[in-house]
PDB file of N, CA and C in Angstrom:
ATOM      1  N   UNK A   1      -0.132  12.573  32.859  1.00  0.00           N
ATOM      2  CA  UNK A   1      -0.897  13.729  32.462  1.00  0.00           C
ATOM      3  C   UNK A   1      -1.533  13.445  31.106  1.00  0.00           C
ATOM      4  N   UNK A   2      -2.641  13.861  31.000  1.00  0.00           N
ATOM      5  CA  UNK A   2      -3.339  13.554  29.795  1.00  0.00           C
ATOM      6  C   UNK A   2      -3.784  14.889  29.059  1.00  0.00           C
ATOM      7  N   UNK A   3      -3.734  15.113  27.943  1.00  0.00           N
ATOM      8  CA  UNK A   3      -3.982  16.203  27.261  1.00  0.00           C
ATOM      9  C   UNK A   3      -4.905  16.128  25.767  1.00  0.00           C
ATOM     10  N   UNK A   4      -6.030  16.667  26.214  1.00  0.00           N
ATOM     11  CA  UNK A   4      -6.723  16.618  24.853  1.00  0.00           C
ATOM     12  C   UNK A   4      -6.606  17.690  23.428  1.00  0.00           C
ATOM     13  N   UNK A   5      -6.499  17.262  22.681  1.00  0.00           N
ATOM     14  CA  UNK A   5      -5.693  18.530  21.381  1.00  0.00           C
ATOM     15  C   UNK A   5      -7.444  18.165  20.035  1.00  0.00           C
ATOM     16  N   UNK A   6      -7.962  19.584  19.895  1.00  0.00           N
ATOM     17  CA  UNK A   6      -8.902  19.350  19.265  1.00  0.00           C
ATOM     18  C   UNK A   6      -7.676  19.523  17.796  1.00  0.00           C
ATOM     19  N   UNK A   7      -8.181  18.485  16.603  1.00  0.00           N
ATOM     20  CA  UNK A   7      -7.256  18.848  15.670  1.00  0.00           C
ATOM     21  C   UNK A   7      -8.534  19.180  14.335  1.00  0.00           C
ATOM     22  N   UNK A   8      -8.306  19.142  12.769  1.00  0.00           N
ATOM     23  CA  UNK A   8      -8.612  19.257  12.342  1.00  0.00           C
ATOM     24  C   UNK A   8      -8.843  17.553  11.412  1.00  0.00           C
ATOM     25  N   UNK A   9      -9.841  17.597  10.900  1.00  0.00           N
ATOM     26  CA  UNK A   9     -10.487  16.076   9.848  1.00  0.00           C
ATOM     27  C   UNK A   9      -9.428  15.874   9.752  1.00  0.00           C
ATOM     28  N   UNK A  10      -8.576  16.056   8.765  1.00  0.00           N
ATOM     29  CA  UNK A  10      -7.166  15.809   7.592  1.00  0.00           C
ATOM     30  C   UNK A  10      -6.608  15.419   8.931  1.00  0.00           C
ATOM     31  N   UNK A  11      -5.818  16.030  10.163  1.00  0.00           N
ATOM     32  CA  UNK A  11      -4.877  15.714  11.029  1.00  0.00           C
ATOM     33  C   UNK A  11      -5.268  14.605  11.675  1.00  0.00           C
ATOM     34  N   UNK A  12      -6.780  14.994  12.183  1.00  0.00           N
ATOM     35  CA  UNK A  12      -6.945  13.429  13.292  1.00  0.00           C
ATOM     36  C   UNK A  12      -6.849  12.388  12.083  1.00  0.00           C
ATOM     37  N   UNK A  13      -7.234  12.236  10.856  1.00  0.00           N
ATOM     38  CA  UNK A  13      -7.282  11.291  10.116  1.00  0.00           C
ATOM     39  C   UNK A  13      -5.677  10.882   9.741  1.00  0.00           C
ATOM     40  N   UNK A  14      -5.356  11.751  10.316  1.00  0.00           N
ATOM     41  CA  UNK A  14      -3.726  11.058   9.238  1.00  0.00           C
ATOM     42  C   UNK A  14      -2.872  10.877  11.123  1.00  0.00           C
ATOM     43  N   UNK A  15      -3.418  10.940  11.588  1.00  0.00           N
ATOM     44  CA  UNK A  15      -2.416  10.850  13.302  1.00  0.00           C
ATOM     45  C   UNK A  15      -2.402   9.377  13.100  1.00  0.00           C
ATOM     46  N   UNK A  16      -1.258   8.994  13.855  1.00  0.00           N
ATOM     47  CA  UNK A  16      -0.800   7.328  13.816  1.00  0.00           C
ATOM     48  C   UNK A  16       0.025   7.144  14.980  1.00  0.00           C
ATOM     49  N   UNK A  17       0.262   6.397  15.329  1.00  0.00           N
ATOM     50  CA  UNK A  17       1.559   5.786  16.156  1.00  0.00           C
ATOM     51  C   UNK A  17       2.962   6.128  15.473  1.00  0.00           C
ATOM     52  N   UNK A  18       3.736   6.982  16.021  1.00  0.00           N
ATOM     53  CA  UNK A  18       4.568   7.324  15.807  1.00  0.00           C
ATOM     54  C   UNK A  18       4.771   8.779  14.755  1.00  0.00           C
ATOM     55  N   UNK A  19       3.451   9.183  14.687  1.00  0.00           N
ATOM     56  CA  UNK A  19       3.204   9.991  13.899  1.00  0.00           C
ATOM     57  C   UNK A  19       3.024  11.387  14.609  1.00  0.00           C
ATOM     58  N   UNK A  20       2.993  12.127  13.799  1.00  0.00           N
ATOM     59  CA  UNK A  20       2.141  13.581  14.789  1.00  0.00           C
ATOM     60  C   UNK A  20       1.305  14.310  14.413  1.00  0.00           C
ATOM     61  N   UNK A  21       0.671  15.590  15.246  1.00  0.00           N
ATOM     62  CA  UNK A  21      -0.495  15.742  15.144  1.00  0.00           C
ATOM     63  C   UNK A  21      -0.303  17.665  15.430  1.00  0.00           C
ATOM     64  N   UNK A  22      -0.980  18.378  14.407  1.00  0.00           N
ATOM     65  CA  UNK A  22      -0.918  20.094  15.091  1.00  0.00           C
ATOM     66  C   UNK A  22      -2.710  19.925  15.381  1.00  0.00           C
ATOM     67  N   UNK A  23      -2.379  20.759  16.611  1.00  0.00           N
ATOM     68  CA  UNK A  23      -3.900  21.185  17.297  1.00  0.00           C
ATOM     69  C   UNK A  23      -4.214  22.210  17.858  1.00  0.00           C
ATOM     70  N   UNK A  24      -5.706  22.276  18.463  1.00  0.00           N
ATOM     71  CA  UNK A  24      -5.647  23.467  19.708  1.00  0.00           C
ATOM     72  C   UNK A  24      -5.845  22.706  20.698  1.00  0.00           C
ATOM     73  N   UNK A  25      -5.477  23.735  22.316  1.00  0.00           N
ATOM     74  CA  UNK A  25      -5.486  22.577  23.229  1.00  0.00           C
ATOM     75  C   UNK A  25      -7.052  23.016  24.053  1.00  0.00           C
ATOM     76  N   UNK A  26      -7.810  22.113  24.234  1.00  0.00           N
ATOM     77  CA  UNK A  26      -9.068  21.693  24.678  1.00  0.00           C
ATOM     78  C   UNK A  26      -8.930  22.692  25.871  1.00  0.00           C
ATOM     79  N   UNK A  27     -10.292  23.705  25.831  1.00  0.00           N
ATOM     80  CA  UNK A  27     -10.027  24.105  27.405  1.00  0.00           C
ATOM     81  C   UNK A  27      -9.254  25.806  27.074  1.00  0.00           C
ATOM     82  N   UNK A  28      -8.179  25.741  26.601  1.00  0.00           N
ATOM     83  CA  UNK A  28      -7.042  26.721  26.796  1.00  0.00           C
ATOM     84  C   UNK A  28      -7.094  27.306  25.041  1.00  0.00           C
ATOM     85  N   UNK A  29      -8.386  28.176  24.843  1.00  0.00           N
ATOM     86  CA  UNK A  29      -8.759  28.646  23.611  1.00  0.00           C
ATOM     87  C   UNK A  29      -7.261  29.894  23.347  1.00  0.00           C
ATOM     88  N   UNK A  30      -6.674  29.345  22.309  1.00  0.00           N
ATOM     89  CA  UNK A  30      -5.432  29.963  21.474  1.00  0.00           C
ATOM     90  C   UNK A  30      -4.366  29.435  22.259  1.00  0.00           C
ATOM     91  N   UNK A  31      -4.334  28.295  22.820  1.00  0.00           N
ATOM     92  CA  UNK A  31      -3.364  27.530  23.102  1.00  0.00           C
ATOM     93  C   UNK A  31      -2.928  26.488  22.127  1.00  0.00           C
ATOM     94  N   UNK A  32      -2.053  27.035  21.080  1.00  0.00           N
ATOM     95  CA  UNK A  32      -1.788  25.657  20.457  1.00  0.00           C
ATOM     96  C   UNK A  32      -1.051  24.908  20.390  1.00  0.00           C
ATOM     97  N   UNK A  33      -0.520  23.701  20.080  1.00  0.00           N
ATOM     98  CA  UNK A  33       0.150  22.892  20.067  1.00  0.00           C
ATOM     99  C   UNK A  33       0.175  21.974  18.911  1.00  0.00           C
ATOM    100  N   UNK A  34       1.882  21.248  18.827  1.00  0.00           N
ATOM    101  CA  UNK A  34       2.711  20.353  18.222  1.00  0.00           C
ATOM    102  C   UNK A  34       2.760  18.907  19.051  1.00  0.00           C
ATOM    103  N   UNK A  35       1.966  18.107  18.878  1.00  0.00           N
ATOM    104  CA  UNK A  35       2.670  16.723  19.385  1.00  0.00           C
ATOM    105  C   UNK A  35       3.225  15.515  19.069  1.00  0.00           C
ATOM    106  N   UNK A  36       3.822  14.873  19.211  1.00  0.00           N
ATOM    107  CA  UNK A  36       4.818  13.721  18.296  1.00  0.00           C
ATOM    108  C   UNK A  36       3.978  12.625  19.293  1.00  0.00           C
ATOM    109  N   UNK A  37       3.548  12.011  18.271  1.00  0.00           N
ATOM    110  CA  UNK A  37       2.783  11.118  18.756  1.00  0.00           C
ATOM    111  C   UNK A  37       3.095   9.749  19.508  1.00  0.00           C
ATOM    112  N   UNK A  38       3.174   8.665  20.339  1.00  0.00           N
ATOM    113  CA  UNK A  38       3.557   7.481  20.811  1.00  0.00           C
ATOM    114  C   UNK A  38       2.728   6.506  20.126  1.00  0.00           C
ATOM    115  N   UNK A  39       2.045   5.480  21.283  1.00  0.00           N
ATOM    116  CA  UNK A  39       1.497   4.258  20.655  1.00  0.00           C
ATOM    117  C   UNK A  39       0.417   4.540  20.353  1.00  0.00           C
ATOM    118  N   UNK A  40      -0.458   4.106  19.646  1.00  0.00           N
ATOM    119  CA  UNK A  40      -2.135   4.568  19.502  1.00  0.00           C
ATOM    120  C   UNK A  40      -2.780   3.400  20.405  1.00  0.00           C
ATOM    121  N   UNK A  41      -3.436   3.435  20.846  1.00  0.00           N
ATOM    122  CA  UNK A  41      -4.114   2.880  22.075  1.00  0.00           C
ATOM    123  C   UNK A  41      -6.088   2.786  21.430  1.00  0.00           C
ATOM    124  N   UNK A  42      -6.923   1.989  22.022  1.00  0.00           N
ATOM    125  CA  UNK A  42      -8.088   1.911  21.631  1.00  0.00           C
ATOM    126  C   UNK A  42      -8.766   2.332  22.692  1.00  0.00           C
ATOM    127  N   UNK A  43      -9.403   3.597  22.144  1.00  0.00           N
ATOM    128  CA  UNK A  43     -10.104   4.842  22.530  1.00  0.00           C
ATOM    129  C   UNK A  43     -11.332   4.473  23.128  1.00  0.00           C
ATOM    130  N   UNK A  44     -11.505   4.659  24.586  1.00  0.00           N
ATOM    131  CA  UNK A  44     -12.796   3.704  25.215  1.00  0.00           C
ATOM    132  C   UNK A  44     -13.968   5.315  25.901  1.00  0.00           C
ATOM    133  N   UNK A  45     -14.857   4.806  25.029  1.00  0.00           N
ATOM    134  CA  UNK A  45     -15.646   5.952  25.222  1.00  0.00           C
ATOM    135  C   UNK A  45     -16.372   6.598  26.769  1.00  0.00           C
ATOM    136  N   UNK A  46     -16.372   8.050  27.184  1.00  0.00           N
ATOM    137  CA  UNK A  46     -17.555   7.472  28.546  1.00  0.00           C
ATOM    138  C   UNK A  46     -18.566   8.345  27.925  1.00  0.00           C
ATOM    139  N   UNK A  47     -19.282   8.232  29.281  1.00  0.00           N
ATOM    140  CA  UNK A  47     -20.574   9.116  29.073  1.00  0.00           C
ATOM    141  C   UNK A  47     -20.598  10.508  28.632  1.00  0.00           C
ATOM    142  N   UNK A  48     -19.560  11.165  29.077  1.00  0.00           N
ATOM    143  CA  UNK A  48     -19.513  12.178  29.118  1.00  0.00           C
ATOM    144  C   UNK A  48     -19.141  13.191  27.340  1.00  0.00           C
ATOM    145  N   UNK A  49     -18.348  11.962  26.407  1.00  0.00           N
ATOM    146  CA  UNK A  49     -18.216  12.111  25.376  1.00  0.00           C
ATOM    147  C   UNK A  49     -19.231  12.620  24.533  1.00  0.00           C
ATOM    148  N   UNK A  50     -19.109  13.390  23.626  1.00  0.00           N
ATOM    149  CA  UNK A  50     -19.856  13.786  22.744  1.00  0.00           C
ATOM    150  C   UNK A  50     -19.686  12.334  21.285  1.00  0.00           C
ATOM    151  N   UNK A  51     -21.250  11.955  21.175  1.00  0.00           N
ATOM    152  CA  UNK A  51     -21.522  10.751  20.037  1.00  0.00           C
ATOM    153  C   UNK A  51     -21.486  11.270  18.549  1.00  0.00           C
ATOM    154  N   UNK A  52     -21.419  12.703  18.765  1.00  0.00           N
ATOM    155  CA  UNK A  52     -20.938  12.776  16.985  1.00  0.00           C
ATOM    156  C   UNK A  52     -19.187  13.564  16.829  1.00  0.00           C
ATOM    157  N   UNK A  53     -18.624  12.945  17.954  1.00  0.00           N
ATOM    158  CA  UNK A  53     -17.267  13.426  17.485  1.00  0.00           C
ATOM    159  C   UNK A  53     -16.490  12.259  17.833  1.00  0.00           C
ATOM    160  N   UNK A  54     -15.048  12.497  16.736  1.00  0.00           N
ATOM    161  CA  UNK A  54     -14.373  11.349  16.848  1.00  0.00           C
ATOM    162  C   UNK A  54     -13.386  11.383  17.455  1.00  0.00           C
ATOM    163  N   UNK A  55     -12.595  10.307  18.560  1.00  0.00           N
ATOM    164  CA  UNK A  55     -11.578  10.120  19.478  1.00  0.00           C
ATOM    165  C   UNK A  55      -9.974   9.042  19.353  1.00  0.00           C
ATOM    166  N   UNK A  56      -8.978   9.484  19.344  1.00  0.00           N
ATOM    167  CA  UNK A  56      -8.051   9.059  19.372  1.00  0.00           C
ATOM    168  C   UNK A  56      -7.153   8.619  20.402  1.00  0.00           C
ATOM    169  N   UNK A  57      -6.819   8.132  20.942  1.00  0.00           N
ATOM    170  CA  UNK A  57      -5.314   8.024  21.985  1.00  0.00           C
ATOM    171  C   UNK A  57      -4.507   7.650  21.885  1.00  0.00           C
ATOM    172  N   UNK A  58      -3.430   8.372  21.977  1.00  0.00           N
ATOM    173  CA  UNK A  58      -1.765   7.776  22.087  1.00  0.00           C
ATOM    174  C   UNK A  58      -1.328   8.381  23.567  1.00  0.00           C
ATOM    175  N   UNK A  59      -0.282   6.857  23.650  1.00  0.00           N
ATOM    176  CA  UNK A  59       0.731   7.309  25.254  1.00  0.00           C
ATOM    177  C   UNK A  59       2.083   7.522  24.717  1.00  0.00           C
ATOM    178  N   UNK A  60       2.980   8.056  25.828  1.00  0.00           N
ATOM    179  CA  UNK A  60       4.223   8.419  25.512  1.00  0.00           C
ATOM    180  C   UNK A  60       4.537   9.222  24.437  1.00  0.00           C
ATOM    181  N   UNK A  61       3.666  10.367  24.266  1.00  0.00           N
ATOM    182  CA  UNK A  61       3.737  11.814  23.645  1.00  0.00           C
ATOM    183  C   UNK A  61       4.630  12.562  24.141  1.00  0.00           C
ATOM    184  N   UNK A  62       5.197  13.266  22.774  1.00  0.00           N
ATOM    185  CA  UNK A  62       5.804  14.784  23.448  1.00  0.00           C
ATOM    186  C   UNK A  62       4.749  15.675  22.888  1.00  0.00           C
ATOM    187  N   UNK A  63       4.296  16.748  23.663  1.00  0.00           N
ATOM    188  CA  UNK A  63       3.567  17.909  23.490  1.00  0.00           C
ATOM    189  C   UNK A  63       4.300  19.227  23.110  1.00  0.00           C
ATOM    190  N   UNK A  64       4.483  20.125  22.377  1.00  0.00           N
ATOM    191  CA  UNK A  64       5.074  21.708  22.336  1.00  0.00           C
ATOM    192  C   UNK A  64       3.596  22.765  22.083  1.00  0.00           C
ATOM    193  N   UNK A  65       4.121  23.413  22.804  1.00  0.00           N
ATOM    194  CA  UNK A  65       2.897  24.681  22.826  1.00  0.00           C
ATOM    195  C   UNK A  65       3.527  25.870  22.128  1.00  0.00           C
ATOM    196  N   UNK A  66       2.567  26.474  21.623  1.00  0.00           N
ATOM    197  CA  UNK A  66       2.860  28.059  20.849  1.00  0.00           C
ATOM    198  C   UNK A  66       1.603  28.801  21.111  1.00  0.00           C
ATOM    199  N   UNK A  67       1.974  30.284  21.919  1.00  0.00           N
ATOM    200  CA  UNK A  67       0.721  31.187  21.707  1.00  0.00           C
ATOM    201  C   UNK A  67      -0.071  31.891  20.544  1.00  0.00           C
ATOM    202  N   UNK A  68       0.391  30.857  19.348  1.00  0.00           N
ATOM    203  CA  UNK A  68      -0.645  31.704  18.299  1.00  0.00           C
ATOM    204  C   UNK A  68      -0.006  31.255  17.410  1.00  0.00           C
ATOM    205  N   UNK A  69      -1.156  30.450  15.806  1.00  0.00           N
ATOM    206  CA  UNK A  69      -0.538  29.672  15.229  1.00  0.00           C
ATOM    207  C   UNK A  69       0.075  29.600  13.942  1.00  0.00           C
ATOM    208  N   UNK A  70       0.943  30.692  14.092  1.00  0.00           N
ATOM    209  CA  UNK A  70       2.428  31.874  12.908  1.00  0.00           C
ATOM    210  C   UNK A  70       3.733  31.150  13.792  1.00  0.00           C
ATOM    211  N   UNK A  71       3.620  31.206  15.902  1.00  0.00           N
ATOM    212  CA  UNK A  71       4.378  30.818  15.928  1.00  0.00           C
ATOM    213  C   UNK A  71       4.658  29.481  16.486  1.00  0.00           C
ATOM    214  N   UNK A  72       3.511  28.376  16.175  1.00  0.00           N
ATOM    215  CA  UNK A  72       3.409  27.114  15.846  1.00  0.00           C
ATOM    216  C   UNK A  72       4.554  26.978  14.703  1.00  0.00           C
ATOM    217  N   UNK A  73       3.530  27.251  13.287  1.00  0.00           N
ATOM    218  CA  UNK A  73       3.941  26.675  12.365  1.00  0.00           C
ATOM    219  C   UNK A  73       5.771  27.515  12.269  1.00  0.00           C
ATOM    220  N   UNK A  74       6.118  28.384  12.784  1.00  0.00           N
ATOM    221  CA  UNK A  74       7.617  28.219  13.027  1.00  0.00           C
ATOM    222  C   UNK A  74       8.825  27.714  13.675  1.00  0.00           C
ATOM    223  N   UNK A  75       8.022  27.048  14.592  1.00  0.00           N
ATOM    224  CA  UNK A  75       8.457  26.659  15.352  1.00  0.00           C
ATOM    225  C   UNK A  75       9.077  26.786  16.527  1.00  0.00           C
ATOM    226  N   UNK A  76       8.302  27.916  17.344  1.00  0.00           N
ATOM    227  CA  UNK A  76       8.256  28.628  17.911  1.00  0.00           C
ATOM    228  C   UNK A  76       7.880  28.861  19.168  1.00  0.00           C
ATOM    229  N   UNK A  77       8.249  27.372  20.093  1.00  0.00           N
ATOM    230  CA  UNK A  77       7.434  27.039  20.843  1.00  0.00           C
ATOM    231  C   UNK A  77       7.459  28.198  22.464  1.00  0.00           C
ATOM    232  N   UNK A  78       6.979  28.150  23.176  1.00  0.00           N
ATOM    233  CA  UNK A  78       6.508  28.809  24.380  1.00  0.00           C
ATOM    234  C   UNK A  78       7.119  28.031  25.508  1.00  0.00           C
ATOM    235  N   UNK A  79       7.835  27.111  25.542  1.00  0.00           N
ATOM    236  CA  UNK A  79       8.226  25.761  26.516  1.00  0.00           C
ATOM    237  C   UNK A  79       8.887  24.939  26.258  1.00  0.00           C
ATOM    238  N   UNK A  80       9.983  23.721  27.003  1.00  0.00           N
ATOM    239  CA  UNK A  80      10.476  22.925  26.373  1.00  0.00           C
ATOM    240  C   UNK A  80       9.195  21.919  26.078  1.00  0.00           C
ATOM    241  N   UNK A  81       9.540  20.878  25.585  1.00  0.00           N
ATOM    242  CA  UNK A  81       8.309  19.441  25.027  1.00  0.00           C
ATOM    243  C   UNK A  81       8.174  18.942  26.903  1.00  0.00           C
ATOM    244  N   UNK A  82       6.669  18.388  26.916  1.00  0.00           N
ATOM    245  CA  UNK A  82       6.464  17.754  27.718  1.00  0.00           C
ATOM    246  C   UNK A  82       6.590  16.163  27.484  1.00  0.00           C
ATOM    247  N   UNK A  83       7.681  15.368  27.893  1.00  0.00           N
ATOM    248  CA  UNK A  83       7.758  14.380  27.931  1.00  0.00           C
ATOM    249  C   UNK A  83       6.169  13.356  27.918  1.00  0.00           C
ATOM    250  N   UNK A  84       6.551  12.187  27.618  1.00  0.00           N
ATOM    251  CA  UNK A  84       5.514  10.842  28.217  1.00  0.00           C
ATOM    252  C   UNK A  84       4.756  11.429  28.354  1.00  0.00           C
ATOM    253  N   UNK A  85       3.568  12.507  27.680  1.00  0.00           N
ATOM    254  CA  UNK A  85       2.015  12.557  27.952  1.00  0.00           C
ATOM    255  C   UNK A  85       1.479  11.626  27.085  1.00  0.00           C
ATOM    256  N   UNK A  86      -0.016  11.781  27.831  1.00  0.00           N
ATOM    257  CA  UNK A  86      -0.909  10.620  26.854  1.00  0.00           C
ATOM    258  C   UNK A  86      -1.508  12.145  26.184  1.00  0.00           C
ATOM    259  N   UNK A  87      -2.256  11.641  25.254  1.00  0.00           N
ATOM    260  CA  UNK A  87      -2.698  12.403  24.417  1.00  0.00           C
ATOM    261  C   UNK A  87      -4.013  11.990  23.286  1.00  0.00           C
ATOM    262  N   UNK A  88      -5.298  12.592  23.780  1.00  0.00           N
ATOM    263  CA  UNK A  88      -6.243  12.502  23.062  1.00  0.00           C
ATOM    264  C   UNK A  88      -6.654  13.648  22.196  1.00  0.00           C
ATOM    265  N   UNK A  89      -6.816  12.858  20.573  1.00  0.00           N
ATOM    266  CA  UNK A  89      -7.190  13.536  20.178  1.00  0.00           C
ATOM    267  C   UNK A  89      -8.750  13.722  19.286  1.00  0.00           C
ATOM    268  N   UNK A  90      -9.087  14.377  18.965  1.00  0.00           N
ATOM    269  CA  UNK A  90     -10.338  14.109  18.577  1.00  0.00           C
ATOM    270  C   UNK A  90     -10.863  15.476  17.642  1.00  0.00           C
ATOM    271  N   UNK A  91     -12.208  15.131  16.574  1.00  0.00           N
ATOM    272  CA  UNK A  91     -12.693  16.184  16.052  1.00  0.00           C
ATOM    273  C   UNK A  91     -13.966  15.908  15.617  1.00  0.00           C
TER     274      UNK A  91
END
């Protein structure tokens, strides 16, 4: 399963391998999410991409979701973590 998390400059810039990342989730407006990041992988563009935004990937993510982001940052999630997702991120 692959999941795209729009994040903010500062976050996509500081996301790493082994690192993590707070976002919203692409698609699912006030869906947000916590993910612990896996390997970073080299981000292969298609057509369909937008050329003035920037793209990330990591595999073997955990994802956590929160409906609204008071109970993000508490930690407060909506679900257990989704194991082994890949995870793109971008802004």
């Amino acid at each position: 399963m692959t999941i795209r998390i729009k994040a903010s400059k500062a976050e996509f810039e500081a996301a790493c391998t082994n690192g993590c990342v707070y976002g919203e989730i692409r698609g699912k407006r006030g869906l947000y999410c916590y993910a612990e990041l896996g390997q970073e992988k080299n981000y292969i563009r298609s057509l369909n991409d937008n050329p003035n935004t920037e793209y990330k990937i990591f595999t073997g993510c955990s994802v956590f979701f929160a409906k609204t982001q008071e109970k993000l940052n508490q930690g407060e999630f909506e679900a257990e973590d989704l194991p082994n997702i890949t995870v793109i991120i971008y802004c």
